[in-house]
C-alpha atoms as a PDB file:
ATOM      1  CA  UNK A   1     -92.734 -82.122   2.693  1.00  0.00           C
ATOM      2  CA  UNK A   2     -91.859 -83.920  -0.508  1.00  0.00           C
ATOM      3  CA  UNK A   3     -88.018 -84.127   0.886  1.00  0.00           C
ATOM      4  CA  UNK A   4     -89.141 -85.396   4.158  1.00  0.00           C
ATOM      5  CA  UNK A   5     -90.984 -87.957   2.470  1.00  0.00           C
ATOM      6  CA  UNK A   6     -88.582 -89.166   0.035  1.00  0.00           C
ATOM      7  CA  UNK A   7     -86.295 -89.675   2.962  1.00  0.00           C
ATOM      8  CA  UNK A   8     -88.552 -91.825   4.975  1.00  0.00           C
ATOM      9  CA  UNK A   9     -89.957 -93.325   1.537  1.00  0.00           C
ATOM     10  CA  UNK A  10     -89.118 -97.422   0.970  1.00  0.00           C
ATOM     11  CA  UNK A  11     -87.937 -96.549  -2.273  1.00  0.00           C
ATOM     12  CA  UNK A  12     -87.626 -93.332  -4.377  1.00  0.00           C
ATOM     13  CA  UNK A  13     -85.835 -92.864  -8.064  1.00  0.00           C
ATOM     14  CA  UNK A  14     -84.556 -89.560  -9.701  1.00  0.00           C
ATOM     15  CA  UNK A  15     -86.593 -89.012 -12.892  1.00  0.00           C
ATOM     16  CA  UNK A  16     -86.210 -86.005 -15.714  1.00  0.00           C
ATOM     17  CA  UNK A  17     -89.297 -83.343 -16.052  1.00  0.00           C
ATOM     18  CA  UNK A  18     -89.908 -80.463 -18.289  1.00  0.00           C
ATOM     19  CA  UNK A  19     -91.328 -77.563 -16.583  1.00  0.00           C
ATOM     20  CA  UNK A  20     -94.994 -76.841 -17.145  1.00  0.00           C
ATOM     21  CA  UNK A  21     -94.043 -73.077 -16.262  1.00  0.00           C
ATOM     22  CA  UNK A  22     -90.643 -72.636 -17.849  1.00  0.00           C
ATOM     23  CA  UNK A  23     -90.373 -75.585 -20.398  1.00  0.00           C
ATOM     24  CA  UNK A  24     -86.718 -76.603 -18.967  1.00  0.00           C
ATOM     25  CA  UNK A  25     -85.593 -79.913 -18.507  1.00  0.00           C
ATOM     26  CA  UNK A  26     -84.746 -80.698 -14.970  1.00  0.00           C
ATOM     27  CA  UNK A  27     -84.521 -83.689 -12.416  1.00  0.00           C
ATOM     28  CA  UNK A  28     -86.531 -84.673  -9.716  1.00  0.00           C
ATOM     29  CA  UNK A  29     -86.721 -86.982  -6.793  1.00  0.00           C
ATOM     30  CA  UNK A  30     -90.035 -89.012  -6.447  1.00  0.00           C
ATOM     31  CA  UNK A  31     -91.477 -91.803  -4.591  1.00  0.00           C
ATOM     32  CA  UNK A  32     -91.717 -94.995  -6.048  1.00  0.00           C
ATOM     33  CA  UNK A  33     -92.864 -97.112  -2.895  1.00  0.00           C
ATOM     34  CA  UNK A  34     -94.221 -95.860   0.383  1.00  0.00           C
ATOM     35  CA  UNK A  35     -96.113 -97.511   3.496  1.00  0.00           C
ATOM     36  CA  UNK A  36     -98.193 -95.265   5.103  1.00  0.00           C
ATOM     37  CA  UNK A  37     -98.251 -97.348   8.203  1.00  0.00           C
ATOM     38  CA  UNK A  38     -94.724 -96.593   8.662  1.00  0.00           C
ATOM     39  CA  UNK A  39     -94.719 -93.077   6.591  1.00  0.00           C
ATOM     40  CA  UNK A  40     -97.600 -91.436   8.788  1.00  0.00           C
ATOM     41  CA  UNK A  41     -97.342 -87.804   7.132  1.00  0.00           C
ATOM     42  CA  UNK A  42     -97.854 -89.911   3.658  1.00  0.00           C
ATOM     43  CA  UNK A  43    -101.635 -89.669   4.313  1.00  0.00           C
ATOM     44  CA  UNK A  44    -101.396 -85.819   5.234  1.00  0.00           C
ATOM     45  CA  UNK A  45     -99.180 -85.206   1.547  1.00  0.00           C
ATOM     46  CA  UNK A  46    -102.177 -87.363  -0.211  1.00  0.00           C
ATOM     47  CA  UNK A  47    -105.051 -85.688   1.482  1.00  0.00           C
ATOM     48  CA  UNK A  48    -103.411 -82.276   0.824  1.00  0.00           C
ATOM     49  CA  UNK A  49    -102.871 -82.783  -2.952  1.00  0.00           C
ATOM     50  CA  UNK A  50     -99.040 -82.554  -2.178  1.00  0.00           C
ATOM     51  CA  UNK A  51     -97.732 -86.182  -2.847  1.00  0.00           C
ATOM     52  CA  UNK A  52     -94.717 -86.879  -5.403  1.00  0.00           C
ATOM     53  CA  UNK A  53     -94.824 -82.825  -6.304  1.00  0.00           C
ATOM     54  CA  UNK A  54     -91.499 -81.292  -8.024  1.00  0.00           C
ATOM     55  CA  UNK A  55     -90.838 -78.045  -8.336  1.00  0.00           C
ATOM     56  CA  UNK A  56     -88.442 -76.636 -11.072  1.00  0.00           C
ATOM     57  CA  UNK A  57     -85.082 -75.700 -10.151  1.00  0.00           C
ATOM     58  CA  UNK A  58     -85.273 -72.566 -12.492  1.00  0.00           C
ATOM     59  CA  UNK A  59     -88.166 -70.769 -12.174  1.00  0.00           C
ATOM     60  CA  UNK A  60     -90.133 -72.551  -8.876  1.00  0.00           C
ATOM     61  CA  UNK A  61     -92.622 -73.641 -10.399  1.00  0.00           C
ATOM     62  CA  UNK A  62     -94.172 -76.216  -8.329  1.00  0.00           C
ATOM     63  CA  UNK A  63     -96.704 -79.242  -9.931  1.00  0.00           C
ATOM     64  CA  UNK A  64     -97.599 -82.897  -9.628  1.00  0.00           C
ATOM     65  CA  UNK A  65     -95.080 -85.037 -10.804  1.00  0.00           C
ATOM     66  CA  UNK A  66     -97.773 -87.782 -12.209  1.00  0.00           C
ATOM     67  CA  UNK A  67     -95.083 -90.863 -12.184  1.00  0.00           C
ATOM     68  CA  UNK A  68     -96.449 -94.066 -11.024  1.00  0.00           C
ATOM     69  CA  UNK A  69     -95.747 -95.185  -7.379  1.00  0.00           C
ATOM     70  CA  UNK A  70     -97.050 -97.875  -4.950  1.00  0.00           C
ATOM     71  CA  UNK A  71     -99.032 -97.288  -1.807  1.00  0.00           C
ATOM     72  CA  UNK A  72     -98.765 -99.859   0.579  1.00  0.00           C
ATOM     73  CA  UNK A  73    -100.934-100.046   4.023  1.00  0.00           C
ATOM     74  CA  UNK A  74     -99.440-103.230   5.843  1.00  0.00           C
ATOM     75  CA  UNK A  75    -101.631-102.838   8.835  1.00  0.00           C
ATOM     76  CA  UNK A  76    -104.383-102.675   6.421  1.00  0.00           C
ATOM     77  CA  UNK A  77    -103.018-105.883   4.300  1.00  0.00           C
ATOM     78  CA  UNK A  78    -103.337-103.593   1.157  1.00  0.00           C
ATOM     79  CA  UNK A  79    -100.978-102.791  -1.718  1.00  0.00           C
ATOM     80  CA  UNK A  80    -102.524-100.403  -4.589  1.00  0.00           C
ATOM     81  CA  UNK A  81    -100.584 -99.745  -8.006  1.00  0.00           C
ATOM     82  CA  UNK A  82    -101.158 -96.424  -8.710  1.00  0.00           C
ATOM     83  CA  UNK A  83    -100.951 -95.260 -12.338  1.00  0.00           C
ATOM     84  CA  UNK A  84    -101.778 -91.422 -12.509  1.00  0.00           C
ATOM     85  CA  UNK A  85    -101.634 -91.955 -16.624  1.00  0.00           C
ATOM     86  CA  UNK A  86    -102.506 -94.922 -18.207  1.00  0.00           C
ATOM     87  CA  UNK A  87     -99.197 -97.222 -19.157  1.00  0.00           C
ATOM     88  CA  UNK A  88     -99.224 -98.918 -22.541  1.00  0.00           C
ATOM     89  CA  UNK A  89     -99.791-102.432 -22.475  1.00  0.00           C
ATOM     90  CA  UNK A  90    -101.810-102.249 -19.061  1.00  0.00           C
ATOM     91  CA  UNK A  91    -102.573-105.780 -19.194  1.00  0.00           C
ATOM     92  CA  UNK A  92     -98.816-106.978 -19.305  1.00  0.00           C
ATOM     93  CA  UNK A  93     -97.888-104.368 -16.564  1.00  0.00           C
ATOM     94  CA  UNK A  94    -100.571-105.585 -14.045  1.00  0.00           C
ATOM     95  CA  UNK A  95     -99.822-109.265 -14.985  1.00  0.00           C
ATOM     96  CA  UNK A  96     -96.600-108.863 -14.021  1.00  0.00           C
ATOM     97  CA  UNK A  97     -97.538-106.780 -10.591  1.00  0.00           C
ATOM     98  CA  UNK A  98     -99.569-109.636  -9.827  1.00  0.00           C
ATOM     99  CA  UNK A  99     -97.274-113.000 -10.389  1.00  0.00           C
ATOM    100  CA  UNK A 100     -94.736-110.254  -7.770  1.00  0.00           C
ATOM    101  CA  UNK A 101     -97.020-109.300  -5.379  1.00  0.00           C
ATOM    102  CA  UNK A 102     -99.936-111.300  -5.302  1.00  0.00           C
ATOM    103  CA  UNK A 103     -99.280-112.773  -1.969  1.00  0.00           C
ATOM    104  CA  UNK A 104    -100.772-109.607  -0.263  1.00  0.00           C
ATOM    105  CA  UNK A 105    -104.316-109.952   0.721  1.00  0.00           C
ATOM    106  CA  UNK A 106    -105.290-106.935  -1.322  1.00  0.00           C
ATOM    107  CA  UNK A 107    -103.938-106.283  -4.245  1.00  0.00           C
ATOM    108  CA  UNK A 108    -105.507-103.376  -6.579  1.00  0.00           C
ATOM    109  CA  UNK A 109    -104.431-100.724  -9.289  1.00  0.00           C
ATOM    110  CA  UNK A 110    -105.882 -97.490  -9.566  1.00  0.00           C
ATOM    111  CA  UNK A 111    -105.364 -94.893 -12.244  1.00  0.00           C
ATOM    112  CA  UNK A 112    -106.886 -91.852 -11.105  1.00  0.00           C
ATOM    113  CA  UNK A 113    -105.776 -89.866  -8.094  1.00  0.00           C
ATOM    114  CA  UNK A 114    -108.860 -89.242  -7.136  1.00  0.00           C
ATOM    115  CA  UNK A 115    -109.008 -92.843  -6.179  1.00  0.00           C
ATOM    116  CA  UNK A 116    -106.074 -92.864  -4.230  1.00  0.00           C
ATOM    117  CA  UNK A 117    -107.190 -89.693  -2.324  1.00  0.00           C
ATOM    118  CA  UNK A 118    -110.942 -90.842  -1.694  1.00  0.00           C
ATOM    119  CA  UNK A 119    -109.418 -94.287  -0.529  1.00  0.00           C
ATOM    120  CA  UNK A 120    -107.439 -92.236   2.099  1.00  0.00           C
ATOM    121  CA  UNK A 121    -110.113 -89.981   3.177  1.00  0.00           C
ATOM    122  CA  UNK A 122    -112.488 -92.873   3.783  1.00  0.00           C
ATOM    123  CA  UNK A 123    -109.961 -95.031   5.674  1.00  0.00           C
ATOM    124  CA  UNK A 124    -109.050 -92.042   7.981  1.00  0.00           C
ATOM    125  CA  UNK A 125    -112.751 -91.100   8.068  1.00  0.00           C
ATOM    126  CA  UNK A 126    -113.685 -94.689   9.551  1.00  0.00           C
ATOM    127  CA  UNK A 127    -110.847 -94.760  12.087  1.00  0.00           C
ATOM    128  CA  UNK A 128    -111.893 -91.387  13.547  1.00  0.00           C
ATOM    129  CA  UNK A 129    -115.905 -91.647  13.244  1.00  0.00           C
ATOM    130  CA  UNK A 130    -117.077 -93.607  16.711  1.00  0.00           C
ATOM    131  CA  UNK A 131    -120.497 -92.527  15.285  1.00  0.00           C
ATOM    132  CA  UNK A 132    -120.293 -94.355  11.800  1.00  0.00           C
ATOM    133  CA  UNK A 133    -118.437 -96.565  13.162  1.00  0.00           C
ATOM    134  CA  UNK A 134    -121.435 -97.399  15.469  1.00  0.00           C
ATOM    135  CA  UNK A 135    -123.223 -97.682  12.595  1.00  0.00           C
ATOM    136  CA  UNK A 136    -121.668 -99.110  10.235  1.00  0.00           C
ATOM    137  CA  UNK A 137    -122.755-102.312   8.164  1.00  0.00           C
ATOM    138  CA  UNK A 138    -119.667-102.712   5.782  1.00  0.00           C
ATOM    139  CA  UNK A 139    -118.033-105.083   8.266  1.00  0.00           C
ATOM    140  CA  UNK A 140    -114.444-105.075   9.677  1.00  0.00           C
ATOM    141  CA  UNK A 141    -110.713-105.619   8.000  1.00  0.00           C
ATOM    142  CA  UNK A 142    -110.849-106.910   4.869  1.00  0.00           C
ATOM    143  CA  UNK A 143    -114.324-107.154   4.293  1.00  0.00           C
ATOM    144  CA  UNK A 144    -114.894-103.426   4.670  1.00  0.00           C
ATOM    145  CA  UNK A 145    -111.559-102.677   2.547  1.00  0.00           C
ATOM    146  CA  UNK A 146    -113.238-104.739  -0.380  1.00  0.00           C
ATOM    147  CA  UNK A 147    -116.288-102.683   0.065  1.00  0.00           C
ATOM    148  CA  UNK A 148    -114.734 -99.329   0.384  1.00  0.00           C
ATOM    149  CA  UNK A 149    -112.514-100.769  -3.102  1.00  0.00           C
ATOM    150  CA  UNK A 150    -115.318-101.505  -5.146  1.00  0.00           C
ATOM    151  CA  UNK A 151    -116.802 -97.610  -4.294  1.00  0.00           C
ATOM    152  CA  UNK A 152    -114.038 -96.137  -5.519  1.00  0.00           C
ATOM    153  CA  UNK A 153    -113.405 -97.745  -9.098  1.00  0.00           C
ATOM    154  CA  UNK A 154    -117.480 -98.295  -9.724  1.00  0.00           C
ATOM    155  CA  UNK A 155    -119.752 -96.066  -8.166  1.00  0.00           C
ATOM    156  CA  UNK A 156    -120.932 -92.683 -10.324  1.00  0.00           C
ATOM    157  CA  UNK A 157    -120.716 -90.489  -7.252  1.00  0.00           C
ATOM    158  CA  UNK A 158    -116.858 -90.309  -7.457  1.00  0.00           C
ATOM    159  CA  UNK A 159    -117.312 -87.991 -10.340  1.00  0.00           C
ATOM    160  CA  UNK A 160    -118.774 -85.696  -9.005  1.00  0.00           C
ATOM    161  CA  UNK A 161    -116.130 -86.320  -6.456  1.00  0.00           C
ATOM    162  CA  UNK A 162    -113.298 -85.833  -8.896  1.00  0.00           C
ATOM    163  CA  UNK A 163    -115.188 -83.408 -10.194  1.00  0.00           C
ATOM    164  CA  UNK A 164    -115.235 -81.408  -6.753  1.00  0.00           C
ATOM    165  CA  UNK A 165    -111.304 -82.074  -5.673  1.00  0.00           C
ATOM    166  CA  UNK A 166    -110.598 -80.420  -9.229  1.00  0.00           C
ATOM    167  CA  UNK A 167    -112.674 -77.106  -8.115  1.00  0.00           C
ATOM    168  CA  UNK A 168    -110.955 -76.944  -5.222  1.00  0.00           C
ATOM    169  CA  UNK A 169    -107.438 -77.796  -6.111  1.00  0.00           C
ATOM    170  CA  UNK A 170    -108.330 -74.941  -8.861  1.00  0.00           C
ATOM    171  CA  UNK A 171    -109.144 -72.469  -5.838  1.00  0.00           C
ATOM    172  CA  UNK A 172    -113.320 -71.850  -7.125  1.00  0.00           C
ATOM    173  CA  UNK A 173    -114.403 -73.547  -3.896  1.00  0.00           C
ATOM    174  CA  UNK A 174    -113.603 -74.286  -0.201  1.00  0.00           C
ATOM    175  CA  UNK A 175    -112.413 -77.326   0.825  1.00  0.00           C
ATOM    176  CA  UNK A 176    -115.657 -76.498   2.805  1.00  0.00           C
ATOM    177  CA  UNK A 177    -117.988 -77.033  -0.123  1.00  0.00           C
ATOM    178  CA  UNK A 178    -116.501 -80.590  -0.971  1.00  0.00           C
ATOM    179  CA  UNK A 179    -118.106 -81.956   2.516  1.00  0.00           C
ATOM    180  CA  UNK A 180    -121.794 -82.880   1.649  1.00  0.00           C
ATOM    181  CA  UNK A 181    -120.374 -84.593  -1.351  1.00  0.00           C
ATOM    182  CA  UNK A 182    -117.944 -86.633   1.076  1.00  0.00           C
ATOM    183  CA  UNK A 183    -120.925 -87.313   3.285  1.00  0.00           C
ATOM    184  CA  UNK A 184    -123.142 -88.328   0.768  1.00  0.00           C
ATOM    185  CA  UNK A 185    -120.317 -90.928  -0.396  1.00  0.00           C
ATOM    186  CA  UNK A 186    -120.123 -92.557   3.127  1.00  0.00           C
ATOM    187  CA  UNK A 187    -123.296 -92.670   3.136  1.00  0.00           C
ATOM    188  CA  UNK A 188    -124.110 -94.436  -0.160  1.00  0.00           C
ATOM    189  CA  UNK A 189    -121.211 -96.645   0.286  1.00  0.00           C
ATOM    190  CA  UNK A 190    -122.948 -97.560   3.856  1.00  0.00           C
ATOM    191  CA  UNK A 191    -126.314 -98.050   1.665  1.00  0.00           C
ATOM    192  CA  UNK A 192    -127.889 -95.593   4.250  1.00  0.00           C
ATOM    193  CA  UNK A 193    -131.702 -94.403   3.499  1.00  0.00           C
ATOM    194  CA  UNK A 194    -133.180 -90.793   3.427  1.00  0.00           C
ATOM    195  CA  UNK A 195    -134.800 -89.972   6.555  1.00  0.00           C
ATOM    196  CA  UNK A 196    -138.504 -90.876   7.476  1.00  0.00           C
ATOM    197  CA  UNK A 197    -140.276 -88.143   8.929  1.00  0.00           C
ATOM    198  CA  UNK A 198    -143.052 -90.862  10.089  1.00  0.00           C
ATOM    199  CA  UNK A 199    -139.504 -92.418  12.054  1.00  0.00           C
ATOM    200  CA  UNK A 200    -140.565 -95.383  10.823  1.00  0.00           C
ATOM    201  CA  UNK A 201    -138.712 -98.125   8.427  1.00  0.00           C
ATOM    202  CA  UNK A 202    -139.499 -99.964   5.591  1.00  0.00           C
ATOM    203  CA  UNK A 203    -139.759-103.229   7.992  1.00  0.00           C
ATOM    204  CA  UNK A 204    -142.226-101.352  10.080  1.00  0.00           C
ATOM    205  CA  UNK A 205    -140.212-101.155  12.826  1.00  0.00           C
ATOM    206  CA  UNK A 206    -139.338 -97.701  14.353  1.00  0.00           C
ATOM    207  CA  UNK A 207    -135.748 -95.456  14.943  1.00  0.00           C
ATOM    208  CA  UNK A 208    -134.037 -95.096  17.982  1.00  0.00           C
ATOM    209  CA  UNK A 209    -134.844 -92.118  20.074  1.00  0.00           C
ATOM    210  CA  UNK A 210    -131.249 -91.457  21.030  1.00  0.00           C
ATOM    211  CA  UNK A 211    -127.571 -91.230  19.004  1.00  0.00           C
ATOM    212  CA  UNK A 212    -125.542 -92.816  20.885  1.00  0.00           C
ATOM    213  CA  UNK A 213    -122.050 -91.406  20.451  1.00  0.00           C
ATOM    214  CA  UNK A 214    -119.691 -90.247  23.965  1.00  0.00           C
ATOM    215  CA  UNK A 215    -122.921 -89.931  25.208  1.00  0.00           C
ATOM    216  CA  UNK A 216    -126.650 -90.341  24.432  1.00  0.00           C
ATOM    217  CA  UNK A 217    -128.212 -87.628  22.649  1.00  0.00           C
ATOM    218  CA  UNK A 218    -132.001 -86.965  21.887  1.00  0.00           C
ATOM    219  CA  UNK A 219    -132.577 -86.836  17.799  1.00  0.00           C
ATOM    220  CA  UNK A 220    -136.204 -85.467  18.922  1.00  0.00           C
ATOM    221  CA  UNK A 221    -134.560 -82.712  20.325  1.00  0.00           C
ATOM    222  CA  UNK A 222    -133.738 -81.908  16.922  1.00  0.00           C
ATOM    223  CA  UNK A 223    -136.940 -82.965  14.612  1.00  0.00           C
ATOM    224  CA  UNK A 224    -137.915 -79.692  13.341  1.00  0.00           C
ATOM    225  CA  UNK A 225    -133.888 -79.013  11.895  1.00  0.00           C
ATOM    226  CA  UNK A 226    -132.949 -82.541  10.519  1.00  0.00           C
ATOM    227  CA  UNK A 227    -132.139 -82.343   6.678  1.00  0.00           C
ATOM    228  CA  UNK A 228    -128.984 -82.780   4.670  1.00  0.00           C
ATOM    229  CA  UNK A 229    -127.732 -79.401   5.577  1.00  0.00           C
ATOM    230  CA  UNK A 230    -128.129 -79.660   9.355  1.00  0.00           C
ATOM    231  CA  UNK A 231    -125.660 -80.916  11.508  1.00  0.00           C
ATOM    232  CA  UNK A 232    -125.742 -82.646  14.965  1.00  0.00           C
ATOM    233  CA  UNK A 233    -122.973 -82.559  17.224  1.00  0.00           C
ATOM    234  CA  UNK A 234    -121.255 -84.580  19.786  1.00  0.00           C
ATOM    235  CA  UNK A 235    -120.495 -82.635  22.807  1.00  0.00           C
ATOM    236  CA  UNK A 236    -117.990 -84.473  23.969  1.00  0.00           C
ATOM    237  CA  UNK A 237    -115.960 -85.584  21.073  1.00  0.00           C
ATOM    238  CA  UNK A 238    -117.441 -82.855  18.231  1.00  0.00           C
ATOM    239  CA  UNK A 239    -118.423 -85.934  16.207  1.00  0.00           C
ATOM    240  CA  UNK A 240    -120.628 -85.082  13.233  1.00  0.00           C
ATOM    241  CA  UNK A 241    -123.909 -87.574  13.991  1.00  0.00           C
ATOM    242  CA  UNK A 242    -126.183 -88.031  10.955  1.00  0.00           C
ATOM    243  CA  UNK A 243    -128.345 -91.321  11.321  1.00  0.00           C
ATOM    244  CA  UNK A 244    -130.061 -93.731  13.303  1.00  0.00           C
ATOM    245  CA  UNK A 245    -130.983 -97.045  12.848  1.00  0.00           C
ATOM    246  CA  UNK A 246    -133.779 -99.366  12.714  1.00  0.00           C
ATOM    247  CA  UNK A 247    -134.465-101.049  16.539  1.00  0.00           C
ATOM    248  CA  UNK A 248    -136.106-104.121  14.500  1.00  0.00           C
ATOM    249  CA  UNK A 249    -133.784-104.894  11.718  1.00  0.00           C
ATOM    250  CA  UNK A 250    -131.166-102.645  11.950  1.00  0.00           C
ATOM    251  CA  UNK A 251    -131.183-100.191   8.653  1.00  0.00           C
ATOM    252  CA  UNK A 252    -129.569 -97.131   8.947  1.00  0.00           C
ATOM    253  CA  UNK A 253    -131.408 -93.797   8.266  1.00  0.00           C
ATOM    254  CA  UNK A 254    -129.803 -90.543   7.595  1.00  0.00           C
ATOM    255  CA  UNK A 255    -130.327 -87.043   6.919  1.00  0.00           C
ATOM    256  CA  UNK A 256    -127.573 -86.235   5.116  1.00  0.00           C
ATOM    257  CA  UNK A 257    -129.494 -87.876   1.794  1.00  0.00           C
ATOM    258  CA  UNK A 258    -132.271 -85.586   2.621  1.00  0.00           C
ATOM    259  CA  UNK A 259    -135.790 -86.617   3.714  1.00  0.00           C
ATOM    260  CA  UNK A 260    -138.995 -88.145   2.967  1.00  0.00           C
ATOM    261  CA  UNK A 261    -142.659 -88.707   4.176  1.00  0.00           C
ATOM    262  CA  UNK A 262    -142.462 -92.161   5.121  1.00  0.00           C
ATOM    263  CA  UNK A 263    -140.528 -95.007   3.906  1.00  0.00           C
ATOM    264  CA  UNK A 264    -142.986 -97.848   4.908  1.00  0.00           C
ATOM    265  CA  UNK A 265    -143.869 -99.912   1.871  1.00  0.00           C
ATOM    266  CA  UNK A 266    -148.106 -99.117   2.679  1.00  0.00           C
ATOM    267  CA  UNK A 267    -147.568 -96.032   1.811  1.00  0.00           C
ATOM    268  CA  UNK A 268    -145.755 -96.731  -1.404  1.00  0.00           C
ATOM    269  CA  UNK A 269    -143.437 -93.851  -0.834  1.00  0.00           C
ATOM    270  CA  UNK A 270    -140.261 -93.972  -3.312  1.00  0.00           C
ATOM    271  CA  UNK A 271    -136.653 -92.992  -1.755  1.00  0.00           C
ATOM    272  CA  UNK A 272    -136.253 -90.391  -4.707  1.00  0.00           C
ATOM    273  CA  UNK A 273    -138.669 -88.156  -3.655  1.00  0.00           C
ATOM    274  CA  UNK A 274    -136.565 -86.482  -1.190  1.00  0.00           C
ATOM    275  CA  UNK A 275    -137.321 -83.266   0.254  1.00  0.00           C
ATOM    276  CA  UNK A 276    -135.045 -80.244   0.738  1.00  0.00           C
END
């Protein structure tokens, strides 16, 4: 993939490498600029751990190449620096990226992959979601990107994130195992609550009977399964549906974070004390 990209790549540079296997010198094409509106299969190589990889010449040794690059979304309006190792003189570096390309309407520099990779997950995950989409109180465009920004380089979830990718990159887990994490990171970012069993919010108000996704579909149907380990499908589009929200003022309740009592304020039940 890596020569498939570099051809379709807005710019690319030839770099030297020692081998991690082997320890010989070599050179190496890598990406230095892509737009992944343009570069579709970009997102695929990010997702899939297999962005800017080399592989030595000699012995085929294969590994990430960890030179900096930038990833530019033009639909989106966004332009990240990505800096897989800390430059020297960070401050001067990003100075200068932002007197060059400051006229984008986002502008940010990341430098841990795990970043760049959550950032595409999430912006895939909210173009293909009708149901969180449905739900969804982070806004639209640039508001949302912000958002979605601000998660990645602040919240304490993405280590356990990083700490997950690692795992599986590493082969000790499925790719299967990362997905409650992921969930549990849309839903924190969406500042989604743990499931009342009472079905009623902290406003007093109650949750909507139905999901409504292709079609409606009966959460009652399911009371006796809901909890962070269940899932509810659409069956029309196979959509995973975890939440409901408030018919009175519009919070957004999910299983996924587990569940708890009640979450009315009379009751003076906490959100911590989830249940399994």
């Amino acid at each position: 993939m890596l020569n498939l990209l570099t051809k379709n790549a807005e710019a690319y540079s030839t770099e030297k490498f020692e081998c991690n296997g082997c320890g010989s010198n070599f050179e190496a094409r890598v990406i230095t600029w892509v737009d992944v509106s343009k570069t579709l299969h970009a997102r695929t190589a990010l997702l899939k751990w297999d962005f800017n990889n080399i592989q030595c010449p000699y012995c085929g040794h294969r590994h990430f190449s960890g030179t900096p690059f930038f990833y530019e979304d033009f639909e989106e309006g966004l332009l990240v620096a990505v800096f897989p190792s800390i430059p020297e003189e960070r401050g001067e570096i990003e100075k200068a990226i932002q007197i060059k390309y400051g006229y984008y309407p986002v502008l940010e520099f990341f430098y841990d992959m795990t970043q760049m990779w959550m950032l595409v997950y999430l912006i895939e995950h909210y173009k293909t979601n009708k149901h969180i989409l449905a739900l969804s109180k982070l806004g639209r465009g640039e508001d949302r990107l912000r958002k979605i920004l601000r998660f990645l380089k602040e919240d304490t979830l993405m280590i356990s994130i990083r700490e997950k990718l690692i795992e599986t990159m590493l082969g000790y887990i499925s790719a299967d195992d990362i997905e409650e994490t992921l969930s549990e990171a849309v839903c924190t970012l969406e500042e989604m609550l743990p499931w009342p069993i009472d079905r009623q919010c902290i406003c007093g108000g109650g949750l909507n009977d139905e999901i409504i996704c292709c079609e409606k579909i009966s959460i009652r149907e399911h009371d006796s399964l809901l909890s962070r380990h269940y899932d509810i499908y659409c069956p029309n589009c196979k959509t995973a549906l975890s939440g409901a929200a408030c018919t009175k003022c519009g919070r957004v309740y999910t299983w996924k974070l587990g569940t708890v009592p009640s979450c009315t304020k009379r009751r003076g039940v906490t959100f911590a004390r989830h249940l399994p």
